[in-house]
C-alpha atoms as a PDB file:
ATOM      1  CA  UNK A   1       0.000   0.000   0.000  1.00  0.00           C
ATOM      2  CA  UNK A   2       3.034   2.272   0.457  1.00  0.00           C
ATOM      3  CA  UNK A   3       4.336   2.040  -3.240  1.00  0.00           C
ATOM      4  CA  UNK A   4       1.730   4.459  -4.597  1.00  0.00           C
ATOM      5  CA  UNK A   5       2.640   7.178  -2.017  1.00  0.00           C
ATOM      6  CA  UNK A   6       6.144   7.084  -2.898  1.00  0.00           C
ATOM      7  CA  UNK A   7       5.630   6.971  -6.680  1.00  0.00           C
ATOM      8  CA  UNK A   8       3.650   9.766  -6.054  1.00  0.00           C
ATOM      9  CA  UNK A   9       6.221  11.666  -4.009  1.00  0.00           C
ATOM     10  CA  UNK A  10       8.980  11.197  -6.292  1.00  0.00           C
ATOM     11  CA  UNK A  11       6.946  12.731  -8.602  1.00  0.00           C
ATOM     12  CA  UNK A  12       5.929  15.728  -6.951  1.00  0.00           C
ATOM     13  CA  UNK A  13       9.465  16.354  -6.060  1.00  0.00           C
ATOM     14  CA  UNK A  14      10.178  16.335 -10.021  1.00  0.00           C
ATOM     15  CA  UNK A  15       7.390  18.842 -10.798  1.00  0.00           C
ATOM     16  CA  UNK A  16       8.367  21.192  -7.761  1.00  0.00           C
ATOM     17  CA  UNK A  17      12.300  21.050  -9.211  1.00  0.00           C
ATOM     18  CA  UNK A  18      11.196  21.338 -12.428  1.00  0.00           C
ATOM     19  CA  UNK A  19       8.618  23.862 -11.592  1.00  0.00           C
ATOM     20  CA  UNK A  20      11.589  25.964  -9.837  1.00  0.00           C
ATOM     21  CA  UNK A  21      13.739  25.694 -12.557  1.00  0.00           C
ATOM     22  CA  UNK A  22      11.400  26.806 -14.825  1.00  0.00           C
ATOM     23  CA  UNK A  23      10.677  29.909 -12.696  1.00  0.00           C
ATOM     24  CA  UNK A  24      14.617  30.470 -12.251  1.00  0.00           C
ATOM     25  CA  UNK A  25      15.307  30.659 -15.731  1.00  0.00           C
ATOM     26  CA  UNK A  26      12.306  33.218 -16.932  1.00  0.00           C
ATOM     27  CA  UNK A  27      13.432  35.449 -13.484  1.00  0.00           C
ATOM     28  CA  UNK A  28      16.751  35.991 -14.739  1.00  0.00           C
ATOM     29  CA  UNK A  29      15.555  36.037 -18.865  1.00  0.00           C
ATOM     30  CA  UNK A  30      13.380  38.942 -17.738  1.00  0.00           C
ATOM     31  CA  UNK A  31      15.934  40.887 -15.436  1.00  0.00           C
ATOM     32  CA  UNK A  32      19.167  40.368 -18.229  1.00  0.00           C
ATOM     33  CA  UNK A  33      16.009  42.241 -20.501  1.00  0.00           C
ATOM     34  CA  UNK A  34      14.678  45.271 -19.164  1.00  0.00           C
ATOM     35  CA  UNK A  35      12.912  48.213 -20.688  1.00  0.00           C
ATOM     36  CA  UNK A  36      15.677  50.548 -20.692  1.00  0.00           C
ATOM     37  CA  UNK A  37      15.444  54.171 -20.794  1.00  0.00           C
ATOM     38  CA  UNK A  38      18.015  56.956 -20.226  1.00  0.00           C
ATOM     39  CA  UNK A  39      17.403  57.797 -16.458  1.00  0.00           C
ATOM     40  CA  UNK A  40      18.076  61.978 -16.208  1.00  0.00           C
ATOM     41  CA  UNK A  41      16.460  62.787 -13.110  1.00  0.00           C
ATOM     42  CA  UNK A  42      15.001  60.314 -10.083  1.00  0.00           C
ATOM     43  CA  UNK A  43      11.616  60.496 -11.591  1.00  0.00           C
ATOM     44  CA  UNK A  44      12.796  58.759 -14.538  1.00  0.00           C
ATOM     45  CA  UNK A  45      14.239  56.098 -12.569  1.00  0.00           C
ATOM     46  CA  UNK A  46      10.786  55.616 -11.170  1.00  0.00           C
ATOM     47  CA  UNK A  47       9.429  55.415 -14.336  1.00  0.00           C
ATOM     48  CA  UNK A  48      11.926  53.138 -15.345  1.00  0.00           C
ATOM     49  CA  UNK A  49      11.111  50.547 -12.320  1.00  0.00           C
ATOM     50  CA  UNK A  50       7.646  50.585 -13.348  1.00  0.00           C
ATOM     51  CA  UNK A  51       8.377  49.757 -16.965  1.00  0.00           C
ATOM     52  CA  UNK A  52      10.608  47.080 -16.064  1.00  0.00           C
ATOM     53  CA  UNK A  53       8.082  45.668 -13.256  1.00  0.00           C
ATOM     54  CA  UNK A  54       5.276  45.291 -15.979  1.00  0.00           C
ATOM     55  CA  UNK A  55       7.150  41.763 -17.980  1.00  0.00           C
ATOM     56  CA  UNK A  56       6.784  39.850 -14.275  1.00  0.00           C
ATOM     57  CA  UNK A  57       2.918  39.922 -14.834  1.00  0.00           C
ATOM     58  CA  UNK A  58       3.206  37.897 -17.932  1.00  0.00           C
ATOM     59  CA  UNK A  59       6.260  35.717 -16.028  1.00  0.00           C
ATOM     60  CA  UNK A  60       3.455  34.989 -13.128  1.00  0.00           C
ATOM     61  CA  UNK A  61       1.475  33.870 -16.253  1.00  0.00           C
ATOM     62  CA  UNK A  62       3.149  31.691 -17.793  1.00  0.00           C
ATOM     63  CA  UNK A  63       4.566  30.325 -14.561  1.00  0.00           C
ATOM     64  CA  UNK A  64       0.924  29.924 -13.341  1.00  0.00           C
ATOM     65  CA  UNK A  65      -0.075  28.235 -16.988  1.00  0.00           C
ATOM     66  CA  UNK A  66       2.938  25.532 -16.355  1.00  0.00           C
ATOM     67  CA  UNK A  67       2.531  24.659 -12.905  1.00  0.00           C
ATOM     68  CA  UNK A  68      -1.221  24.608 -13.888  1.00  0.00           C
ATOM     69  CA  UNK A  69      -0.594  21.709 -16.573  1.00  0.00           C
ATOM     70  CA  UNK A  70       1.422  19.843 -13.519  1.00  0.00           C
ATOM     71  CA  UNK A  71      -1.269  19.797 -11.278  1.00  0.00           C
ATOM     72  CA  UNK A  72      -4.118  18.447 -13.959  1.00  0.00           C
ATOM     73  CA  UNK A  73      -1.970  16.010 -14.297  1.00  0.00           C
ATOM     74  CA  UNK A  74      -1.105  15.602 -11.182  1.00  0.00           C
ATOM     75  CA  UNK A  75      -4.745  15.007 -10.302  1.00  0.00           C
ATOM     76  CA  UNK A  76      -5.771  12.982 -12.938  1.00  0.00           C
ATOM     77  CA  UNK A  77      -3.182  10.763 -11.402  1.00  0.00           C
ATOM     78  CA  UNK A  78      -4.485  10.981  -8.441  1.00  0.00           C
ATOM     79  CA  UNK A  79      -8.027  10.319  -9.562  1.00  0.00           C
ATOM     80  CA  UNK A  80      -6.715   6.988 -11.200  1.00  0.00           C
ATOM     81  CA  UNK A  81      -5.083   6.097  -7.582  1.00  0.00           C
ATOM     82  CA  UNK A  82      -8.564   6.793  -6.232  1.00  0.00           C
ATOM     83  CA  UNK A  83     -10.653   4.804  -8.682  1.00  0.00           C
ATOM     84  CA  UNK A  84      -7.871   1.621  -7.650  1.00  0.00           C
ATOM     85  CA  UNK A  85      -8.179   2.509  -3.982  1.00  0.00           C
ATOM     86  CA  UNK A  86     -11.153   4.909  -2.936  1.00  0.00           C
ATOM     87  CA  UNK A  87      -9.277   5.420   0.272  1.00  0.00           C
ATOM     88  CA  UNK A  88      -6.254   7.103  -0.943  1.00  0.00           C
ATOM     89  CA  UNK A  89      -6.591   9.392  -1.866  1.00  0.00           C
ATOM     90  CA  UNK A  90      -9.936  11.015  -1.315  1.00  0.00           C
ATOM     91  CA  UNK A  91     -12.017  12.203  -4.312  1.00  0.00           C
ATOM     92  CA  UNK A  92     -12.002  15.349  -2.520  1.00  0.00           C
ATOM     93  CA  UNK A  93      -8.503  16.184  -3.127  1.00  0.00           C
ATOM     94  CA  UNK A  94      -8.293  14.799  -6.414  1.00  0.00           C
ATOM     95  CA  UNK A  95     -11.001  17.639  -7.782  1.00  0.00           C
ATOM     96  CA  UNK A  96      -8.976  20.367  -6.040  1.00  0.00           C
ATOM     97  CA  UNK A  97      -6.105  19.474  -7.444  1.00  0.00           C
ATOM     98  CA  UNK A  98      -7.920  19.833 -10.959  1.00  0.00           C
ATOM     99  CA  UNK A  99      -9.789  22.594 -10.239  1.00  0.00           C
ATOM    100  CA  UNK A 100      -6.368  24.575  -8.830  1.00  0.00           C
ATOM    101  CA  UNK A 101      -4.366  23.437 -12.103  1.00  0.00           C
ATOM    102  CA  UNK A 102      -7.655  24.704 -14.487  1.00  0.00           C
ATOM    103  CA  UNK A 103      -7.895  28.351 -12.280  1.00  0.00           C
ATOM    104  CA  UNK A 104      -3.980  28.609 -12.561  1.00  0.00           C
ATOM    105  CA  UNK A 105      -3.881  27.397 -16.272  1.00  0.00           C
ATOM    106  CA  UNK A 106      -6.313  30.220 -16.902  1.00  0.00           C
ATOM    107  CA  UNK A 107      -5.134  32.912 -14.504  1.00  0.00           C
ATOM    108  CA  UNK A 108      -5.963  36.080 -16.413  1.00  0.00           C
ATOM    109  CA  UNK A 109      -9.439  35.162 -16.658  1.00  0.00           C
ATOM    110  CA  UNK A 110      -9.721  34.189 -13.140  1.00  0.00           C
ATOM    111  CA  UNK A 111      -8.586  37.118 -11.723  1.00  0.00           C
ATOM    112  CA  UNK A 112     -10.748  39.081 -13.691  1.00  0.00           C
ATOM    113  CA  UNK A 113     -13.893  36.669 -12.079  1.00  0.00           C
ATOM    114  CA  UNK A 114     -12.905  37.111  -9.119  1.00  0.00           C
ATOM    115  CA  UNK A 115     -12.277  40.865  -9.594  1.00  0.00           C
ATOM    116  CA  UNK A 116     -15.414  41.507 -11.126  1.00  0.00           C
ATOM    117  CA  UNK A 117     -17.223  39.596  -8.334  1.00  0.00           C
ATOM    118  CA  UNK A 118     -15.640  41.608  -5.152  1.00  0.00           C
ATOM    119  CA  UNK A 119     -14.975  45.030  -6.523  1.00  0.00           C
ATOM    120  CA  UNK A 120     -17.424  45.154  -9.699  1.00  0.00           C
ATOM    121  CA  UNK A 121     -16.948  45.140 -13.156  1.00  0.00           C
ATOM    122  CA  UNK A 122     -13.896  46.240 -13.931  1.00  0.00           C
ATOM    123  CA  UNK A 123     -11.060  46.108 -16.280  1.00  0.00           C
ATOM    124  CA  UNK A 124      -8.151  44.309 -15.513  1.00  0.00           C
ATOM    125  CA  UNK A 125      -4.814  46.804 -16.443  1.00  0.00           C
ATOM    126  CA  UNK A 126      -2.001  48.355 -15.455  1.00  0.00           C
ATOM    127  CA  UNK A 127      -1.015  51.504 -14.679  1.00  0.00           C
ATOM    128  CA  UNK A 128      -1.304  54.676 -17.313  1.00  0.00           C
ATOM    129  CA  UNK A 129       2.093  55.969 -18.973  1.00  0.00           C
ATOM    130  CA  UNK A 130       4.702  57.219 -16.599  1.00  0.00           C
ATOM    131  CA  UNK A 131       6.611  60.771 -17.588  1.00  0.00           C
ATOM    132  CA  UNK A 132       8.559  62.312 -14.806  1.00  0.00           C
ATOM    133  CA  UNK A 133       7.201  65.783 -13.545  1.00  0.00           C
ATOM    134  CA  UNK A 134       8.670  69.155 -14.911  1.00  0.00           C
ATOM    135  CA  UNK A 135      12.533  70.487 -13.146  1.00  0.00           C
ATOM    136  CA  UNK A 136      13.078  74.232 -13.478  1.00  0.00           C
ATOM    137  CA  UNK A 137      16.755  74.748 -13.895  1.00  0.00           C
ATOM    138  CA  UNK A 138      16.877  78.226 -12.631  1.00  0.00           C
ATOM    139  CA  UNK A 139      17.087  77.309  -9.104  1.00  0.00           C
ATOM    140  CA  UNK A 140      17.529  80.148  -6.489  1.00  0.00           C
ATOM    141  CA  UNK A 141      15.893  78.803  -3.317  1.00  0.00           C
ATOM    142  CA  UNK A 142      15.557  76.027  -1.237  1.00  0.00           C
ATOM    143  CA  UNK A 143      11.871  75.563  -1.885  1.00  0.00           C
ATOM    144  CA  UNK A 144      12.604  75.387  -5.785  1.00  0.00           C
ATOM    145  CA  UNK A 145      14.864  72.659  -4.509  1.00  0.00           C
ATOM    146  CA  UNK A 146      11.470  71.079  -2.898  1.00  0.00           C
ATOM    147  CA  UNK A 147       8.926  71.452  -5.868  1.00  0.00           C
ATOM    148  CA  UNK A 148      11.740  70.078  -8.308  1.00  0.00           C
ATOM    149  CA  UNK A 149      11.798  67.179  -6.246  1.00  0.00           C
ATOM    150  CA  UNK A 150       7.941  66.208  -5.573  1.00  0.00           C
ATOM    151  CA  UNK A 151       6.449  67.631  -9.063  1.00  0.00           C
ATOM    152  CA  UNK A 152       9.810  64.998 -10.767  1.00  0.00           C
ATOM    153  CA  UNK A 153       8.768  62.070  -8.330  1.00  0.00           C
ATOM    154  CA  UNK A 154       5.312  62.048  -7.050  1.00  0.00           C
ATOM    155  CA  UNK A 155       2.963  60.838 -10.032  1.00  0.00           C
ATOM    156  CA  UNK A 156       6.309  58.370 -10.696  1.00  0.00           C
ATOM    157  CA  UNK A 157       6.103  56.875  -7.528  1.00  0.00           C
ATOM    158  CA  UNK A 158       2.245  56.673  -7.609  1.00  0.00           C
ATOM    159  CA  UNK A 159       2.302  54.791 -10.930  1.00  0.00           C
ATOM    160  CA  UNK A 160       5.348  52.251  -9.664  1.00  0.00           C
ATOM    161  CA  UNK A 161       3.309  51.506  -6.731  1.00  0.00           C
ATOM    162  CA  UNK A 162      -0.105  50.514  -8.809  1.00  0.00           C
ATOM    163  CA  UNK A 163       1.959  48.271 -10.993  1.00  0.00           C
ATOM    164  CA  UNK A 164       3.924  46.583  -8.044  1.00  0.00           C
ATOM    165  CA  UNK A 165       0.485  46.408  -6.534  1.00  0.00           C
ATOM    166  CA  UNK A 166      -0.951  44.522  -9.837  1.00  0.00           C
ATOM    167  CA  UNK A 167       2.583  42.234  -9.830  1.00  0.00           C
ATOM    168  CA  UNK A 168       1.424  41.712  -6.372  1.00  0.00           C
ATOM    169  CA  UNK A 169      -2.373  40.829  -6.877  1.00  0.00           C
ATOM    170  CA  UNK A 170      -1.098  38.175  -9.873  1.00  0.00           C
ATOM    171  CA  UNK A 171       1.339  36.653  -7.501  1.00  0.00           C
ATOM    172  CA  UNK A 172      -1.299  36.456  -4.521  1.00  0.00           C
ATOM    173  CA  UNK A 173      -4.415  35.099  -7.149  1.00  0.00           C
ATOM    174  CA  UNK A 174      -1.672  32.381  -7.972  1.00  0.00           C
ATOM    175  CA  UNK A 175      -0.847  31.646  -4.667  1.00  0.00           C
ATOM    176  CA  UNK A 176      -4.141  31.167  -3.863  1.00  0.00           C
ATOM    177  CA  UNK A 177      -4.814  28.678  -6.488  1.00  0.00           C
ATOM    178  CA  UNK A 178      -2.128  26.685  -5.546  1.00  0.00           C
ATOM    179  CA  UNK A 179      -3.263  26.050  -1.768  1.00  0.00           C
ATOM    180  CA  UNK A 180      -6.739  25.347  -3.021  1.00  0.00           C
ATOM    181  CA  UNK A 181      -5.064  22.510  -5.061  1.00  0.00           C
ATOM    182  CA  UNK A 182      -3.373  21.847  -1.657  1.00  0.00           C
ATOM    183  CA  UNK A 183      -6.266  21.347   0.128  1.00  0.00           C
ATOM    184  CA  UNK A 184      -6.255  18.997   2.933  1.00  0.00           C
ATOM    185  CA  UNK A 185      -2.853  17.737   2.371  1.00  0.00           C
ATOM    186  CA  UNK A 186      -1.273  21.444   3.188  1.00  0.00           C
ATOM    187  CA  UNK A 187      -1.807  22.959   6.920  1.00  0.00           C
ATOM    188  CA  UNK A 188      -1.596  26.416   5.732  1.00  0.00           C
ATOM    189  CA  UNK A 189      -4.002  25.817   2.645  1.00  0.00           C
ATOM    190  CA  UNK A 190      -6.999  26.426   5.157  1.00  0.00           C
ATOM    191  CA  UNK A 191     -10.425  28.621   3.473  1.00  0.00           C
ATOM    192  CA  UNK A 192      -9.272  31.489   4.834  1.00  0.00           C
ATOM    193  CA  UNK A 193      -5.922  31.206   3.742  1.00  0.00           C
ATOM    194  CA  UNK A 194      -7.378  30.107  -0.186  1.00  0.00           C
ATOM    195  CA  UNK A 195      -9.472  33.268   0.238  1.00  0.00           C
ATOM    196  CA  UNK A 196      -7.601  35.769   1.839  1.00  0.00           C
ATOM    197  CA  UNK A 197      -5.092  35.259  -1.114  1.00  0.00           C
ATOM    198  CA  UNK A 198      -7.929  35.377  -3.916  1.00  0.00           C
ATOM    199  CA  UNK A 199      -9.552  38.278  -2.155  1.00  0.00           C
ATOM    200  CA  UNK A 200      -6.662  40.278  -1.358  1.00  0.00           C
ATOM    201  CA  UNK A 201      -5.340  39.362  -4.616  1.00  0.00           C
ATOM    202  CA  UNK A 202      -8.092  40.753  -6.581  1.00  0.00           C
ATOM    203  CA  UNK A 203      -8.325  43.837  -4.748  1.00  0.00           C
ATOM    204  CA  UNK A 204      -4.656  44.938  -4.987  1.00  0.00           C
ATOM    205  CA  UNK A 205      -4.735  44.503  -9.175  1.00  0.00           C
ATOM    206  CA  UNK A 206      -6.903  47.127  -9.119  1.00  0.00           C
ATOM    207  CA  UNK A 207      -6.113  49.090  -5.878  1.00  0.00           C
ATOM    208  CA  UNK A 208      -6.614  52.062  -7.998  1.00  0.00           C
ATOM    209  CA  UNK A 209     -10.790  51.836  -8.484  1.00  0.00           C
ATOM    210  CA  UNK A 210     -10.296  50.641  -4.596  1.00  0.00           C
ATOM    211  CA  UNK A 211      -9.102  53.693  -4.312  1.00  0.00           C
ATOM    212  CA  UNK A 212     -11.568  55.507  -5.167  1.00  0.00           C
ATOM    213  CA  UNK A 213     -14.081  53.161  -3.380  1.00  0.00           C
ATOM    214  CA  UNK A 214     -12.645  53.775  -0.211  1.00  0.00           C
ATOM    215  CA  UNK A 215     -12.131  58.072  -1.276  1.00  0.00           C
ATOM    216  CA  UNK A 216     -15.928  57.470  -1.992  1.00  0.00           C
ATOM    217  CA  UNK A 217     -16.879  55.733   1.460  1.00  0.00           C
ATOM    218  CA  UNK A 218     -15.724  58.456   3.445  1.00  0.00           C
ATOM    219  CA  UNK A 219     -15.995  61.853   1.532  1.00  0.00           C
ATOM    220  CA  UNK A 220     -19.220  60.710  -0.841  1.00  0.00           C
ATOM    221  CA  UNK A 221     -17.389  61.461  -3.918  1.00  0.00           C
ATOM    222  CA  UNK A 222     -14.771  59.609  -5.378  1.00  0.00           C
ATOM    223  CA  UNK A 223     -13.046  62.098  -6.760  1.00  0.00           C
ATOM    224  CA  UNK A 224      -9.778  62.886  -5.735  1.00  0.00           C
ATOM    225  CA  UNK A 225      -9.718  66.901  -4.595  1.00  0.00           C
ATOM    226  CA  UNK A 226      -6.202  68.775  -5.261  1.00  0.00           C
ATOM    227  CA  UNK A 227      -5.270  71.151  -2.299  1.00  0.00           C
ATOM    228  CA  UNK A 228      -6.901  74.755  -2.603  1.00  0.00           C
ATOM    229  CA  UNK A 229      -3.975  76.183  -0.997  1.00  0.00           C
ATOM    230  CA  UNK A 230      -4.003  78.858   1.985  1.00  0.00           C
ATOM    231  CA  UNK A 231      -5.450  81.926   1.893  1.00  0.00           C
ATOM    232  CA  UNK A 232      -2.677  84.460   3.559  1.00  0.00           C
ATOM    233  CA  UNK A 233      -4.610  87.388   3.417  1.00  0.00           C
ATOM    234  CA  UNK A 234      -6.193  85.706   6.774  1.00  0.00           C
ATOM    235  CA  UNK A 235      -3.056  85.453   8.143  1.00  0.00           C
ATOM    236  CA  UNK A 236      -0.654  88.101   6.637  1.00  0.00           C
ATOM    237  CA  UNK A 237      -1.424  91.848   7.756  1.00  0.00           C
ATOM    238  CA  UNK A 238       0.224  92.429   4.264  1.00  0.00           C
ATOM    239  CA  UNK A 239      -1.758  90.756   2.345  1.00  0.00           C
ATOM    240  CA  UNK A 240       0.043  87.516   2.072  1.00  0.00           C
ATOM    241  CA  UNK A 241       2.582  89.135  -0.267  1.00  0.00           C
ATOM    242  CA  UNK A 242       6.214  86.968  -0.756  1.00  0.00           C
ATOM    243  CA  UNK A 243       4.143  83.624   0.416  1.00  0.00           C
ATOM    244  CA  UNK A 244       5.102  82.513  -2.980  1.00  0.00           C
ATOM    245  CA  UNK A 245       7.819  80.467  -1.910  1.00  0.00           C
ATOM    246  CA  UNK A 246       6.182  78.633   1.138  1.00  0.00           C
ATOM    247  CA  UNK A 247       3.252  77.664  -1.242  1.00  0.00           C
ATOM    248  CA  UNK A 248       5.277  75.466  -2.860  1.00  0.00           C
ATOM    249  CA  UNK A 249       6.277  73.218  -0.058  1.00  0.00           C
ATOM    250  CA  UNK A 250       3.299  73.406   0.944  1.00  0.00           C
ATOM    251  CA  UNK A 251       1.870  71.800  -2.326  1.00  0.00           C
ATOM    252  CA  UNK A 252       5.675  69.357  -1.980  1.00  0.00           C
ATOM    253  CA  UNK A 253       4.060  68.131   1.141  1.00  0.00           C
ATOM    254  CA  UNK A 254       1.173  67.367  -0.160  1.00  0.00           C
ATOM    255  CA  UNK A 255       2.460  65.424  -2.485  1.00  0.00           C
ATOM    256  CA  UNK A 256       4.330  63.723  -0.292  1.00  0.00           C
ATOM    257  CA  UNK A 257       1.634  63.273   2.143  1.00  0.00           C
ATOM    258  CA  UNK A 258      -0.381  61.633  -0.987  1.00  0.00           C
ATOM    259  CA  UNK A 259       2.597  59.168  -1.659  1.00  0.00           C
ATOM    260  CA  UNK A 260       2.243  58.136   1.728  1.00  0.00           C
ATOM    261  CA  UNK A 261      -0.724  57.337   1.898  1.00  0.00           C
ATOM    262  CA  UNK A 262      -1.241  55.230  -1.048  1.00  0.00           C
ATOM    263  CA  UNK A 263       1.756  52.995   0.865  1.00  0.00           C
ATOM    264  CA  UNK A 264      -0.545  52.540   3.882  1.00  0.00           C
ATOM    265  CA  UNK A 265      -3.765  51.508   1.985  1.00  0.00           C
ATOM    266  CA  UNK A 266      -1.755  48.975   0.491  1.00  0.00           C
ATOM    267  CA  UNK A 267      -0.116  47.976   3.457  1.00  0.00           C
ATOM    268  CA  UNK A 268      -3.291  48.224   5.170  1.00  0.00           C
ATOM    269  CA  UNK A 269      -4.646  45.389   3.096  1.00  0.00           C
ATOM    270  CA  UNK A 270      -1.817  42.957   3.250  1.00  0.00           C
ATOM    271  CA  UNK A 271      -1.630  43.566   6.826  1.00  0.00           C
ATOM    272  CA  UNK A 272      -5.725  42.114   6.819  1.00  0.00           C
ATOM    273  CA  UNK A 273      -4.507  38.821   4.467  1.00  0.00           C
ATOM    274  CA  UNK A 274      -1.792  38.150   7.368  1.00  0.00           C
ATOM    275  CA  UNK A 275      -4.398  38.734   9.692  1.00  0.00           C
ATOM    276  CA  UNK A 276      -6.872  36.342   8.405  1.00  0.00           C
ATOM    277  CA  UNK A 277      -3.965  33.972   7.548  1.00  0.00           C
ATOM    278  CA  UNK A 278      -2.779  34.017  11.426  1.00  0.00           C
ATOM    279  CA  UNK A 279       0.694  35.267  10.252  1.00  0.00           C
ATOM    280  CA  UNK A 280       2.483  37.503  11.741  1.00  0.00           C
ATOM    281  CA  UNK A 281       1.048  40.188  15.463  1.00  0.00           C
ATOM    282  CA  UNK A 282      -0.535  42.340  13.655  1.00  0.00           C
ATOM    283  CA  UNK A 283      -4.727  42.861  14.166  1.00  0.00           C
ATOM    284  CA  UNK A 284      -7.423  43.634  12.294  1.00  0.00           C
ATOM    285  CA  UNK A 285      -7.832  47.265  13.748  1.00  0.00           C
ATOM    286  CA  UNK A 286      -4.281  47.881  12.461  1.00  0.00           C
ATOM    287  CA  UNK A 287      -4.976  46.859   8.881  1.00  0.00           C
ATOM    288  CA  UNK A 288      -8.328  49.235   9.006  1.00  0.00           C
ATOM    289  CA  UNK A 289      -6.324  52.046  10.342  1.00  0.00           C
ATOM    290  CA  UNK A 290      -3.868  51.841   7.736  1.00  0.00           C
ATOM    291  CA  UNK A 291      -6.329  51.790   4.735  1.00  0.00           C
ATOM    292  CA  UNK A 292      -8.619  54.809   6.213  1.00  0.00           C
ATOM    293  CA  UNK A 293      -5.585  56.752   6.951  1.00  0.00           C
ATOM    294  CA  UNK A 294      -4.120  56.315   3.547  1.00  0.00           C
ATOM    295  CA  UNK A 295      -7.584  57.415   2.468  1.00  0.00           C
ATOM    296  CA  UNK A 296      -7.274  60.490   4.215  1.00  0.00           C
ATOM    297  CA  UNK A 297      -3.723  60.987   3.469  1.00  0.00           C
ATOM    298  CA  UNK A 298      -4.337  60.357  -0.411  1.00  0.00           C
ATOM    299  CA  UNK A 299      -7.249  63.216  -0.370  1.00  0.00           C
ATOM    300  CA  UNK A 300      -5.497  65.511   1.850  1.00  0.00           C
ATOM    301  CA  UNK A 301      -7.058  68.153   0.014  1.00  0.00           C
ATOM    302  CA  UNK A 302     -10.540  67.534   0.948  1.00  0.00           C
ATOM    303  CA  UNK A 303      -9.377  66.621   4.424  1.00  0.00           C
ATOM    304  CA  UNK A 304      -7.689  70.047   5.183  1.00  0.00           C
ATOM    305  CA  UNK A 305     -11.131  72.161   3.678  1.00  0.00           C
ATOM    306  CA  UNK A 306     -13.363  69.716   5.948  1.00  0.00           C
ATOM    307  CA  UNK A 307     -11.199  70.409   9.114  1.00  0.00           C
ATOM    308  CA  UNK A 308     -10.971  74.499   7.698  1.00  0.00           C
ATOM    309  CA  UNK A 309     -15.014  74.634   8.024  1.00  0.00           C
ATOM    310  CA  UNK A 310     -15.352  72.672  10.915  1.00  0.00           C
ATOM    311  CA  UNK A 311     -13.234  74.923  13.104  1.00  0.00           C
ATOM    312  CA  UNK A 312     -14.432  78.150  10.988  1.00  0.00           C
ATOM    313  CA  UNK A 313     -10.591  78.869  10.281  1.00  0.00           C
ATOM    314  CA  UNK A 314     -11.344  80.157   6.505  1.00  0.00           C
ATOM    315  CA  UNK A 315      -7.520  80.058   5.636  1.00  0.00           C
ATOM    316  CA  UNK A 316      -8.072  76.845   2.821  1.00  0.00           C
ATOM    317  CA  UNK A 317      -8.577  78.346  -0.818  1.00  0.00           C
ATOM    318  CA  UNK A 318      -6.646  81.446  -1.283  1.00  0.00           C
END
C-alpha cells in the first residue's frame, strides 16, 4: 500500500524542481532584458522601475499556466489512484487538485472573475504611462529645490506603486490557487488562507478603483480633490505678499503626504490577508487604520477644507 505514495512523491518532487527551474530561468531572462530608458532625473528612474516591473505579470502567467498543466496532471493521477483505492486518496482532493491546475492554467481570466465579483466590473490593467514631472533649472531657493523634487517624483512613484500592486495581486491570485489545489494535504491551505489570497489578490490589481471606493466611502465622492492652498490674506497683515515660496512646499508636502498614503492603503490590506492567515502580530484594527488613513492621506485636500469649516478657520482656498 506504500508504493503508490512514494511513486507519487517522487513525482511531486520532479514537478516542484522542475517547476523551480522553470521559474529560475524566466526570473533571470526577464531581469538580463529590461525596458531601458536613459534615467536623467530620479523620476525617470521611477518610471523606469515601473516599466521594467510590468514583464513579471506575464512571467506569473506563464509560470501559473505551467505549474497549472502539472497539477491536472497531477490530479488525474491521483483520480486513477482513487478509482484503484477509494481510500487514498480522497475524491475530494483529487477535484482540487484539478480545479487549482484549471484556475492557474487560466489565470488572467480568473482574476478578472474574481475581480469583477468583489470590486465590480472592472477592467483588468495596469497603470497609465509614466513621464517624470517638470525640473526648473533656474534654481535660487531652497523651496525650488522642494517642488523640483515632488512635481519629478510624485505621479512616478504613484504609478510604480499601482503596478507593483498589480505584480502583487497576480502573484497572490496564484498563490491562492495553488493552496486550493493543496487542500487537505497542506496545513496552511486552510479557506481562509485560499481566500484571503484570492480576495486580497483581486483587490490589490486594481487598488486604484479601490481607491476611489474607499475616497468614496468616506468623503461621498470619489473624486480625488487637489489642495486649494491657503489663503494668507487671513493670516498676513500684508496681504500675504512673498508667500510665494512657502506655497510650494506646501503643495511638496502634499504630495508627499499623498505618496504616503497610497503605501498605507496597500499595506493596510496585506496587513488584513496576514491577519486572516494568522501570520504575523498584527490585528485587524491595524490593517483598518492603515487603509482609512491612507484614504485620508491620499485626499489631503478635501481633508484640510473639511477640518478648515469645521473649526471656521477660513484660511483653505486662497
Amino acid at each position: 500500500m506504500t508504493q503508490p505514495y512514494a511513486i507519487n512523491t517522487a513525482v511531486c518532487r520532479q514537478t516542484r524542481i522542475f517547476t523551480w527551474l522553470v521559474c529560475l530561468t524566466t526570473f533571470v531572462c526577464v531581469v538580463l532584458s529590461p525596458d531601458r530608458a536613459s534615467a536623467q532625473t530620479f523620476g525617470n528612474i521611477f518610471c523606469n522601475i515601473s516599466q521594467n516591473l510590468t514583464p513579471y505579470t506575464d512571467f506569473i502567467s506563464w509560470i501559473a499556466y505551467i505549474v497549472g498543466i502539472f497539477l491536472v496532471a497531477s490530479g488525474v493521477m491521483m483520480t486513477k489512484r482513487h478509482a484503484e483505492n477509494p481510500n487514498d486518496p480522497a475524491l475530494s482532493r483529487c477535484v482540487l487538485r484539478m480545479v487549482g491546475g484549471a484556475g492557474s492554467i487560466s489565470l488572467p481570466a480568473l482574476a478578472g472573475i474574481i475581480q469583477n465579483s468583489v470590486i465590480g466590473t472592472v477592467s483588468i490593467n495596469g497603470a497609465g504611462s509614466c513621464s517624470a514631472g517638470p525640473v526648473t533649472s533656474d534654481v535660487s531657493s531652497p523651496d525650488q529645490l522642494f517642488s523640483n523634487l515632488f512635481d519629478n517624483i510624485g505621479k512616478p512613484m504613484q504609478t510604480s506603486l499601482s503596478v507593483l500592486c498589480f505584480v502583487m495581486g497576480a502573484f497572490l491570485v496564484f498563490r491562492g490557487l495553488l493552496r486550493a489545489s493543496k487542500y487537505g494535504t497542506d496545513a496552511k491551505a486552510s479557506p481562509a488562507s485560499i481566500g484571503a489570497n484570492l480576495i486580497i489578490g483581486a483587490i490589490l490589481l486594481s487598488v486604484g478603483q479601490m481607491i476611489n471606493i474607499g475616497v468614496m466611502t468616506m468623503f461621498g465622492d470619489p473624486g480625488i480633490t487637489p489642495f486649494a492652498g491657503i489663503n494668507w490674506e487671513k493670516l498676513a497683515p500684508d496681504g500675504g505678499e512673498g508667500f510665494e515660496k512657502i506655497n510650494k512646499v506646501v503643495a511638496s508636502i502634499i504630495t508627499f503626504v499623498q505618496v504616503i498614503g497610497m503605501i498605507a492603503f496597500i499595506r493596510g490590506w496585506l496587513i488584513l490577508k496576514s491577519v486572516v492567515e494568522g501570520s504575523g502580530q498584527a490585528t485587524m484594527a491595524q490593517g483598518i487604520t492603515h487603509i482609512m488613513g491612507g484614504v485620508l492621506a491620499i485626499n489631503i485636500g478635501t481633508v484640510a477644507d473639511i477640518a478648515d469649516k469645521t473649526f471656521g478657520l477660513n484660511i483653505v482656498g486662497g
